[in-house]
C-alpha atoms as a PDB file:
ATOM      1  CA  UNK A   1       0.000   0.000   0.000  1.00  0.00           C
ATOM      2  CA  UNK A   2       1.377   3.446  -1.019  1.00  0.00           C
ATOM      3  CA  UNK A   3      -0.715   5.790   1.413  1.00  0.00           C
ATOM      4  CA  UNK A   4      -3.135   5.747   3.984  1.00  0.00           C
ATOM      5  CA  UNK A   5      -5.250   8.455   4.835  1.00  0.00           C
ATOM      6  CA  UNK A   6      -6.798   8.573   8.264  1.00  0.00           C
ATOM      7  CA  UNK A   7      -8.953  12.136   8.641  1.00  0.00           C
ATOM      8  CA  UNK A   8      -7.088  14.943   7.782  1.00  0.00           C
ATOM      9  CA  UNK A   9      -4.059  13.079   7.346  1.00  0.00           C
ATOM     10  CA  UNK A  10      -2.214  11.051   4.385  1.00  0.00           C
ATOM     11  CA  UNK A  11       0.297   9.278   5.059  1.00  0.00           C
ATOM     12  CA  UNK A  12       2.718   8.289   2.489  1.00  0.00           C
ATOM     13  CA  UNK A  13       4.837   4.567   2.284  1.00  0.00           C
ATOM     14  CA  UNK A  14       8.640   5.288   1.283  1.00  0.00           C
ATOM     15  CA  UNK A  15       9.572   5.931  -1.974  1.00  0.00           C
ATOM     16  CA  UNK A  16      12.486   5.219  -3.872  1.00  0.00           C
ATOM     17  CA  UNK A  17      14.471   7.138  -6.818  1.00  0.00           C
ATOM     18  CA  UNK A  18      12.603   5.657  -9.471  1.00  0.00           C
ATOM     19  CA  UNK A  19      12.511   7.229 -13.269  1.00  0.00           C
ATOM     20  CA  UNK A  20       9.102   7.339 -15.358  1.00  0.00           C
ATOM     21  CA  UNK A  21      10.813   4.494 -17.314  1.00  0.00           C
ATOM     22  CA  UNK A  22      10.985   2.540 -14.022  1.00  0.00           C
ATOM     23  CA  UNK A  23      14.911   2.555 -13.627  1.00  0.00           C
ATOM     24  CA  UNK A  24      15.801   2.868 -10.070  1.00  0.00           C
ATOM     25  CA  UNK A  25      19.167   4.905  -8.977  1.00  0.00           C
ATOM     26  CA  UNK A  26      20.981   2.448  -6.544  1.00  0.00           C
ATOM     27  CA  UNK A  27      24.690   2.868  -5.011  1.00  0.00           C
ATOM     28  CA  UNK A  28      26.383   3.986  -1.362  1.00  0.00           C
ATOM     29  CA  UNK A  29      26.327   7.424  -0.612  1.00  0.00           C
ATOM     30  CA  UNK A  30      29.689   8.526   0.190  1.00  0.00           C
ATOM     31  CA  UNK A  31      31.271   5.632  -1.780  1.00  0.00           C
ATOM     32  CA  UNK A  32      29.368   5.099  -5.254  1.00  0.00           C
ATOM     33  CA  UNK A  33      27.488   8.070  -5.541  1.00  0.00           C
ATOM     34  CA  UNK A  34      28.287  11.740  -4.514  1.00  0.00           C
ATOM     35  CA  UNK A  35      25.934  14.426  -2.196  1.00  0.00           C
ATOM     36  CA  UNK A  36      24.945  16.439  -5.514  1.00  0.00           C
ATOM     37  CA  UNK A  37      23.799  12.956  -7.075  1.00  0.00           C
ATOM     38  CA  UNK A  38      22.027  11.604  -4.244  1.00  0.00           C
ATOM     39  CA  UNK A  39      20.395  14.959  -3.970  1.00  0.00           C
ATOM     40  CA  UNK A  40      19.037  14.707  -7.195  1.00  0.00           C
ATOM     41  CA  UNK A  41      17.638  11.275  -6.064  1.00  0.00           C
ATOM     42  CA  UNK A  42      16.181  12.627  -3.366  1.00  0.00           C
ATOM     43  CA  UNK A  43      14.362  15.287  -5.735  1.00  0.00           C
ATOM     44  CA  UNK A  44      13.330  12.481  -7.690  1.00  0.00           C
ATOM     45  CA  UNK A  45      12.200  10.731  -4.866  1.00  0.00           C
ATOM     46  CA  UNK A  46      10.094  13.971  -3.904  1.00  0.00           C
ATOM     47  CA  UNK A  47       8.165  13.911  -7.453  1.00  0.00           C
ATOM     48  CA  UNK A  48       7.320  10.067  -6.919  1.00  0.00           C
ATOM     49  CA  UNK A  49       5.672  11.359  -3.782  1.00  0.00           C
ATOM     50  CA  UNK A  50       3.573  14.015  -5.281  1.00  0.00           C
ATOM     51  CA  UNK A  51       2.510  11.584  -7.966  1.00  0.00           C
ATOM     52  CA  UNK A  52       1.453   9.043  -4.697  1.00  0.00           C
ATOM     53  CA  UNK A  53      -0.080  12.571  -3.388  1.00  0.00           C
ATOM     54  CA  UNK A  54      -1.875  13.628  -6.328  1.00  0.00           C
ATOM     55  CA  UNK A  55      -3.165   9.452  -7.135  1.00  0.00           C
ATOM     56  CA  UNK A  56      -4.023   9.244  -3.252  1.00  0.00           C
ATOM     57  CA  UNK A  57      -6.173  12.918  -3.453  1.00  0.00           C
ATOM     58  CA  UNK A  58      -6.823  13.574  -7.053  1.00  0.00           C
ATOM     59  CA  UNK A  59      -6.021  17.137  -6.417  1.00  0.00           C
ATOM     60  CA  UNK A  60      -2.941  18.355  -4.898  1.00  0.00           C
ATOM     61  CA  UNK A  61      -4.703  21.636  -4.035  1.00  0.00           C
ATOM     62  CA  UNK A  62      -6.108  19.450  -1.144  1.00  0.00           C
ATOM     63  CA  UNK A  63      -2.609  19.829   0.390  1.00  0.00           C
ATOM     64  CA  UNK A  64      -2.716  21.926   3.783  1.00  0.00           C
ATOM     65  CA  UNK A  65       0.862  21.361   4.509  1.00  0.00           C
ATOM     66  CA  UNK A  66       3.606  18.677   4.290  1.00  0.00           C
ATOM     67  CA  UNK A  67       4.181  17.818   7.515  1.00  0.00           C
ATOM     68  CA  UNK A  68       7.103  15.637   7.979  1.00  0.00           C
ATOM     69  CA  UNK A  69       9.570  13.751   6.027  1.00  0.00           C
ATOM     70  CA  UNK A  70      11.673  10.480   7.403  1.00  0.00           C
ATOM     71  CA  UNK A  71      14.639  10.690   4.668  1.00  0.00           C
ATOM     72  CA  UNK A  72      16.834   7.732   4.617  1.00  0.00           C
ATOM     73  CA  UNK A  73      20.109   7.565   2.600  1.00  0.00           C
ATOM     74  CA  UNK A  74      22.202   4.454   2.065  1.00  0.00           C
ATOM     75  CA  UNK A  75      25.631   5.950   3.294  1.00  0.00           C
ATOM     76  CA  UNK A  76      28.924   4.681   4.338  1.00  0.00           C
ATOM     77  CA  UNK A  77      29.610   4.335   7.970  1.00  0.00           C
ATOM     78  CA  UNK A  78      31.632   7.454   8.054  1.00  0.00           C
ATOM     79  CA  UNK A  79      28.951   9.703   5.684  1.00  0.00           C
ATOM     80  CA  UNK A  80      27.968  12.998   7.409  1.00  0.00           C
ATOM     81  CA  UNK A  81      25.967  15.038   5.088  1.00  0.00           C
ATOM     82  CA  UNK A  82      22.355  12.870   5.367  1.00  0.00           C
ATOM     83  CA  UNK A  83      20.754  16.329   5.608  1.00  0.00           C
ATOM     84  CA  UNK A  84      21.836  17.436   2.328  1.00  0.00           C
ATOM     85  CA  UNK A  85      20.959  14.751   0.754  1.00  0.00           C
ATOM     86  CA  UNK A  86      17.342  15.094   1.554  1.00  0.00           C
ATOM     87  CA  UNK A  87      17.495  18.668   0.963  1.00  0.00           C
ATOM     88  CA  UNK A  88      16.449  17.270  -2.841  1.00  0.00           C
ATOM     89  CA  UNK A  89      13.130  16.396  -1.692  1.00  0.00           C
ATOM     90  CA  UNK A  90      12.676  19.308   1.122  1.00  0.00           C
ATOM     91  CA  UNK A  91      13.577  22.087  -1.500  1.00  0.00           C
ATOM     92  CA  UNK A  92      11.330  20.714  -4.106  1.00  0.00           C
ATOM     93  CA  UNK A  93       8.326  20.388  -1.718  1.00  0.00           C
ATOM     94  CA  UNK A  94       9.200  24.724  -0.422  1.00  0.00           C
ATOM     95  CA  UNK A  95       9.323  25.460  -4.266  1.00  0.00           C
ATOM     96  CA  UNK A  96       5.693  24.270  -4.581  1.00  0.00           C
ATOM     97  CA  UNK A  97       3.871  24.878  -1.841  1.00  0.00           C
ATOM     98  CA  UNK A  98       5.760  27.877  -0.776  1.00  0.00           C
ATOM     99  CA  UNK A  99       5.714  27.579   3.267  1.00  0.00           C
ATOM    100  CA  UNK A 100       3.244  25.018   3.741  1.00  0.00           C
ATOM    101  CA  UNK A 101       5.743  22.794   2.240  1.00  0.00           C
ATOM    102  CA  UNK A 102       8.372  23.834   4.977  1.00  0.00           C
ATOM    103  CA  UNK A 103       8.080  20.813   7.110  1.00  0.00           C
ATOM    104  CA  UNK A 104       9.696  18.718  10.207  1.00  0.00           C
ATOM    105  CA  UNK A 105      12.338  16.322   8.963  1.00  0.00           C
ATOM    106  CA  UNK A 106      14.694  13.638  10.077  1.00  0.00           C
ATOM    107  CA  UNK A 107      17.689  12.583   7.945  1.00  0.00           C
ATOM    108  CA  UNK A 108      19.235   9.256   8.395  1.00  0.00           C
ATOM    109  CA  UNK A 109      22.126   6.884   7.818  1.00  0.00           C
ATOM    110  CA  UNK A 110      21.245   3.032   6.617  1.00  0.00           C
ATOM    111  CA  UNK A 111      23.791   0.532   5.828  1.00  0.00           C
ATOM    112  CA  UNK A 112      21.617  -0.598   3.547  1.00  0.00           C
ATOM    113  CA  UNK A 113      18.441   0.212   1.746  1.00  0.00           C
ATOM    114  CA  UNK A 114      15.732  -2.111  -0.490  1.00  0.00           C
ATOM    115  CA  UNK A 115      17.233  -2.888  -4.085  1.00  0.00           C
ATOM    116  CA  UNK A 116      20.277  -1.180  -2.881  1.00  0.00           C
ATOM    117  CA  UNK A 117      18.512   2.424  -3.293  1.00  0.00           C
ATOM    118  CA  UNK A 118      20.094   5.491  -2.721  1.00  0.00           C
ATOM    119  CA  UNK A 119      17.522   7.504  -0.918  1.00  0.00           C
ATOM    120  CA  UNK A 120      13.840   6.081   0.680  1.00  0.00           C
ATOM    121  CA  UNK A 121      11.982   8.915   1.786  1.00  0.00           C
ATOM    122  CA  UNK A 122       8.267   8.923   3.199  1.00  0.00           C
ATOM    123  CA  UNK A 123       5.986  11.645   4.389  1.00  0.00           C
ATOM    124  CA  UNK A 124       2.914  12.811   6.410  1.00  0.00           C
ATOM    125  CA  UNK A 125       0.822  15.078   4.691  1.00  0.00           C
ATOM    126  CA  UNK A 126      -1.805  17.060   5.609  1.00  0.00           C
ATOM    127  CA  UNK A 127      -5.229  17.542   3.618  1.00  0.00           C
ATOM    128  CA  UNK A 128      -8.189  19.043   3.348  1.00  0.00           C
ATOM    129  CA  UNK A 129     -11.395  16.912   2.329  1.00  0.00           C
END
């Protein structure tokens, strides 16, 4: 299941840095891939999450705020710069909805991620019926 929406809330499952074409970016933060690349993964990940938002709602106008974000980044034990990583996604979801996309966050270090991902992100959202 991609979302669940419980009142005025939608919550969204994690989602990965996957192309239209269905191509997923995988690699280690840190080792494989650089910051400025995994940011754009986490971008990417932020547009797969408006496409879960706007399937899930029909209209993303019924978006109040984005509330928080759980980004995840498959780093190397000695990778410090989680936050800008997920600075892909946070920035994309300010440029939209202006400052009800400015949202809690937490940025974290996995040793390893499904599929060997770069970035999983997920998000609570909330909506207006």
């Amino acid at each position: 299941m991609t979302h669940v929406i419980n009142g005025d809330v939608l919550y969204l499952s994690g989602q990965g840095p996957r192309t239209a074409d269905g191509v997923l970016s995988t690699g280690k933060v840190g080792r494989d891939v650089t910051v400025e690349q995994a940011y754009r993964d986490a971008r990417l990940v932020g547009l797969n999450l408006l496409a879960v938002m706007q399937e899930a709602l029909g209209d993303l106008g019924r978006v109040t705020r984005i509330v928080k974000l759980l980004g995840m980044v498959n780093a190397m034990p000695d990778f410090i710069d989680h936050p800008r990583v997920i600075n892909g996604c946070s920035d994309l979801f300010v440029e939209l909805f202006g400052s009800a996309g400015a949202h809690a966050r937490s940025a974290v270090g996995f040793g390893s991620l499904p599929g060997n991902i770069t970035v999983e992100i997920e998000a609570i959202v909330a909506i207006r019926h």
